[in-house]
Each structure stands twice: as structure tokens, then as C-alpha cells.
Protein backbone atom coordinates (compact mmCIF):
# COMPACT_ATOMS: atom_id res chain seq x y z
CA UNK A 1 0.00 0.00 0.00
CA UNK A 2 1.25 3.66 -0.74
CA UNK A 3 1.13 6.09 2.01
CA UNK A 4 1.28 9.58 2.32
CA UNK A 5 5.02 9.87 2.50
CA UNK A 6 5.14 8.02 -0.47
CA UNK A 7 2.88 10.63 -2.07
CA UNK A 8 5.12 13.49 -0.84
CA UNK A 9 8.00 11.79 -2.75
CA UNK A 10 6.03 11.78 -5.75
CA UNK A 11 5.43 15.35 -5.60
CA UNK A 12 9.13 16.71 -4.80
CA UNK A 13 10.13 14.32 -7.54
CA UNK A 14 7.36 15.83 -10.33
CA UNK A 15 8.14 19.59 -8.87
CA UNK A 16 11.86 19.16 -9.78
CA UNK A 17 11.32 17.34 -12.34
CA UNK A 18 8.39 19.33 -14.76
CA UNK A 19 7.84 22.75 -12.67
CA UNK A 20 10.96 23.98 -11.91
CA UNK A 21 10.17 27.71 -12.45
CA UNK A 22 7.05 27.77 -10.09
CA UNK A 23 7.75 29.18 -6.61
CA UNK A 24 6.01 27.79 -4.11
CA UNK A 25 4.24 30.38 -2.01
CA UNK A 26 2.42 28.97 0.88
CA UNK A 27 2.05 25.47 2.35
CA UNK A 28 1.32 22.28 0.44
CA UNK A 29 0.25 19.45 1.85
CA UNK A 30 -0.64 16.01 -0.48
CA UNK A 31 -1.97 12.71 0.90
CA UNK A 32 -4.90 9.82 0.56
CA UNK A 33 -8.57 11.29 0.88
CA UNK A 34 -11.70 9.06 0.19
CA UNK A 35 -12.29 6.77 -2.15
CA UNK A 36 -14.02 8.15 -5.81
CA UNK A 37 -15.00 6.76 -8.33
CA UNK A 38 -14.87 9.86 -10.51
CA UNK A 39 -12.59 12.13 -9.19
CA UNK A 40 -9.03 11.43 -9.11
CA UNK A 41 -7.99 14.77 -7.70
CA UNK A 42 -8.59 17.61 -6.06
CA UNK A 43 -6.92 20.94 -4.90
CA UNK A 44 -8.06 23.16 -2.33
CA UNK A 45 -7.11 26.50 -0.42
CA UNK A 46 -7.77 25.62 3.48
CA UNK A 47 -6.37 29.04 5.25
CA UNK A 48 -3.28 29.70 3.96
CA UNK A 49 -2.81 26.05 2.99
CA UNK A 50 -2.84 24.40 0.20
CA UNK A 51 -3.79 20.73 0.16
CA UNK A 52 -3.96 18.45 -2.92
CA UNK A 53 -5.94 15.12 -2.32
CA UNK A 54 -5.43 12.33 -4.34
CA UNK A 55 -8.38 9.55 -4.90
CA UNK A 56 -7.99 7.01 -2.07
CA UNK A 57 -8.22 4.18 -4.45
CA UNK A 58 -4.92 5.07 -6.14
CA UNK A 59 -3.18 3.71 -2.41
CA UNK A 60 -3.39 -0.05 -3.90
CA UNK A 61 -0.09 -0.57 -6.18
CA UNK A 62 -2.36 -1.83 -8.79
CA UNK A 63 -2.99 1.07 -9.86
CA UNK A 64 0.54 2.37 -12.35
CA UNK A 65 2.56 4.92 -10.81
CA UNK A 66 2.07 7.06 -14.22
CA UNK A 67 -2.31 7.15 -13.16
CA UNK A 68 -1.08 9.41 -9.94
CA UNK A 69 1.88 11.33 -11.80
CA UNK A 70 -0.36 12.43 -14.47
CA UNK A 71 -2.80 13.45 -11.59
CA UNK A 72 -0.52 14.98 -9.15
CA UNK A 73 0.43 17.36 -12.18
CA UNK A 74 -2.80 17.99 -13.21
CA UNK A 75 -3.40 19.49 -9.71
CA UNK A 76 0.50 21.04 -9.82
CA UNK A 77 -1.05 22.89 -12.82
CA UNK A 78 -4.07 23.81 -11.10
CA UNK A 79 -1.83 25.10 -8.45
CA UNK A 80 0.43 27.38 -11.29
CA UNK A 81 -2.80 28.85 -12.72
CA UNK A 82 -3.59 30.37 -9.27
CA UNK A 83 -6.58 28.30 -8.25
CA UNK A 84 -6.53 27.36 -4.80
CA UNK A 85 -2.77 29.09 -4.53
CA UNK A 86 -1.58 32.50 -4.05
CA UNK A 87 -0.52 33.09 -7.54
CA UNK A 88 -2.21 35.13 -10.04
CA UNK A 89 -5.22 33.51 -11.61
CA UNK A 90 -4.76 33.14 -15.16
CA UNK A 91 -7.83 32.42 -16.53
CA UNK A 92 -11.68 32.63 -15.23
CA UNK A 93 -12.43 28.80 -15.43
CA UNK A 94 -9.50 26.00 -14.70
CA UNK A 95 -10.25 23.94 -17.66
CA UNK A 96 -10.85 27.06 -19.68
CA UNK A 97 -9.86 26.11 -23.34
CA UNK A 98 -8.09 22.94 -22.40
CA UNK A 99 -4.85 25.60 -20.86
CA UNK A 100 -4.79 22.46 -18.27
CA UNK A 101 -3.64 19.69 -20.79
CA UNK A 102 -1.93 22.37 -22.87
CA UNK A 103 0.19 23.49 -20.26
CA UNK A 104 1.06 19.66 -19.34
CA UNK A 105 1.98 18.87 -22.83
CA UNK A 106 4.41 21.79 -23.06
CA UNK A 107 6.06 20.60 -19.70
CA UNK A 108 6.91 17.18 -21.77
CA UNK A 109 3.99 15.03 -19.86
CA UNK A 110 2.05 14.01 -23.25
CA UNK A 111 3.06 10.68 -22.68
CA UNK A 112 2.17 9.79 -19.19
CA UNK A 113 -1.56 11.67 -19.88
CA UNK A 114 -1.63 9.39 -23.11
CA UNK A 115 -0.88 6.18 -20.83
CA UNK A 116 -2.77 7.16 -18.27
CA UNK A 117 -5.80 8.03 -20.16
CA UNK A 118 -5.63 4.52 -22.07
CA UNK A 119 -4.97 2.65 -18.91
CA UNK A 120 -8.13 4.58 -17.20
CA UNK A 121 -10.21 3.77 -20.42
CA UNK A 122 -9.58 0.20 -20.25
CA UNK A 123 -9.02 -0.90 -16.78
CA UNK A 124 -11.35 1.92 -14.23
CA UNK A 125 -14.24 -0.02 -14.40
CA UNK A 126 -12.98 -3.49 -13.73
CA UNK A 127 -10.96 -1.95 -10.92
CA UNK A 128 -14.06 -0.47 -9.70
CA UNK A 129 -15.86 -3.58 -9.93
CA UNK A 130 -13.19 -5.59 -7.63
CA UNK A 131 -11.62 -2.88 -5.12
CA UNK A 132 -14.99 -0.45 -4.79
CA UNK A 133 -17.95 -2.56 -5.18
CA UNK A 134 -21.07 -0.35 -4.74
CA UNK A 135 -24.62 -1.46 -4.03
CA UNK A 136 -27.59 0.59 -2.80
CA UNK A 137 -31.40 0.82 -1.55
CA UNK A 138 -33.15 2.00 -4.62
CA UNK A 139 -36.02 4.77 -3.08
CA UNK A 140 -38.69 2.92 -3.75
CA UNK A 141 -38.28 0.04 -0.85
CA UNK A 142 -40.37 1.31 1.94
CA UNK A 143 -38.54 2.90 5.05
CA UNK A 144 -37.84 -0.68 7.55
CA UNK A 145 -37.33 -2.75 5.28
CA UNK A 146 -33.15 -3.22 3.60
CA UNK A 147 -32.92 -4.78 0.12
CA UNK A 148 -29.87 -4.77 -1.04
CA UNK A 149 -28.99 -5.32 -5.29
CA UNK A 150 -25.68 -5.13 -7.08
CA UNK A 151 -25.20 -2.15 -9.08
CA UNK A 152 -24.72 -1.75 -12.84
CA UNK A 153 -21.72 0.03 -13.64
CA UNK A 154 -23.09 2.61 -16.52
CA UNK A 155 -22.37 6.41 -15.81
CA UNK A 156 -24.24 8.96 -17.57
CA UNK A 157 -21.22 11.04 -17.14
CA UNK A 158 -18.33 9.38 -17.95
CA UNK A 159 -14.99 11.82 -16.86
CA UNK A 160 -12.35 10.18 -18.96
């Protein structure tokens, strides 16, 4: 299993690595939050802190290390844009005319968002299925009474 201080590797590593001209202004804090099954990441501005939350399902080695690099610099972007960070805002939106995927490209990181795009595309749901199984109550039961039934794994929005 991957901890947090594994995460906090992974970021110094990617910082060096693909953002060496960004100064970091304030506190950043990475690690684990809860298990998603549509949101891989997340940044935030908590006080004066920054914290970046990575999908708790990504702690099983499973999952390829390239899946959280290409989403630890997704956020890293986020971060370089000014949203949830002290530095000027560049746009009004984050994804605003794809400047996210853009901006990764430029840094050299087409190929990890390639691979990780084609790994989520073909493996997300059968990892879902086995590590995150999900059943529910549909609303119609009547309050008392618990009926479990196994869900079907169709999204009507599909993130990837």
C-alpha cells in the first residue's frame, strides 16, 4: 500500500522534475482522501494552505505509478494557474480552453496523460468492480425494510 510519504515523494520528484520555475508560495500538503469513483484529484485552499488530495483508491499498487503522476500534475497545474494558490489567476475557469492539458503537454507530460488516459479507459471499471464494489437501496423500498442489489456500472457522465 502507498502512504502519504510516499505521495510526498512523488510530488518533490514531479516539482523538480516538470515545474521547476514555479515558486512555491504557501504550504502544500498532499496525501490519501476518500475513495471516488470519478474524481481522481482535487486541490483546495484551506487558510493559507494548500492541500492536494489524491483519490484514495490510487493507495493499492495496482494502480501504475504514471495514473497518480499524471494526476498529481494535473493538480500542480491547477496550483500554477492560481486556483486554490496564491498566484495570479490566469484564466476565469481552470479547464478554460483545455490551458490544463496544454500546459502539461508543453512541460513534456504528453506521454504519461496518453498512458494514463488509455490505462483509465480500459481498466477503471474493472478496478471499480473488484476494489470499490457499490450497491444501494433504490427509493422505492419502503422505510424498515433493507434490500440490497448489485449495481450496474453505466455512468451517464463518464470523466475520462
Amino acid at each position: 500500500m502507498r502512504t502519504n510519504q510516499w505521495l510526498r515523494q512523488q510530488l518533490t520528484l514531479i516539482w523538480h522534475n516538470f515545474f521547476p520555475e514555479l515558486k512555491k508560495r504557501n504550504p502544500i500538503e498532499i496525501k490519501f482522501g476518500r475513495r471516488c469513483r470519478t474524481r481522481l484529484g482535487s486541490i483546495k485552499l484551506e487558510g493559507r494552505k494548500t492541500v492536494i488530495t489524491i483519490n484514495g483508491l490510487f493507495q493499492n499498487e495496482s494502480v501504475p505509478d504514471y495514473v497518480i503522476t499524471g494526476t498529481i500534475a494535473h493538480e500542480l497545474t491547477h496550483y500554477a494557474h492560481g486556483f486554490s494558490s496564491p498566484h495570479p489567476q490566469l484564466q476565469r475557469y481552470p479547464h478554460q480552453g483545455g490551458i490544463v492539458k496544454k500546459d502539461l503537454e508543453k512541460r513534456g507530460l504528453k506521454n504519461i496523460l496518453v498512458k494514463q488516459k488509455k490505462w483509465l479507459k480500459s481498466n477503471w471499471l474493472n478496478y471499480l468492480k473488484k476494489y470499490f464494489p457499490y450497491t444501494y437501496c433504490p427509493r422505492h423500498v419502503p422505510y424498515g425494510t433493507w434490500r440490497r442489489r448489485r449495481y450496474v456500472y453505466r455512468f451517464n457522465f463518464w470523466p475520462f
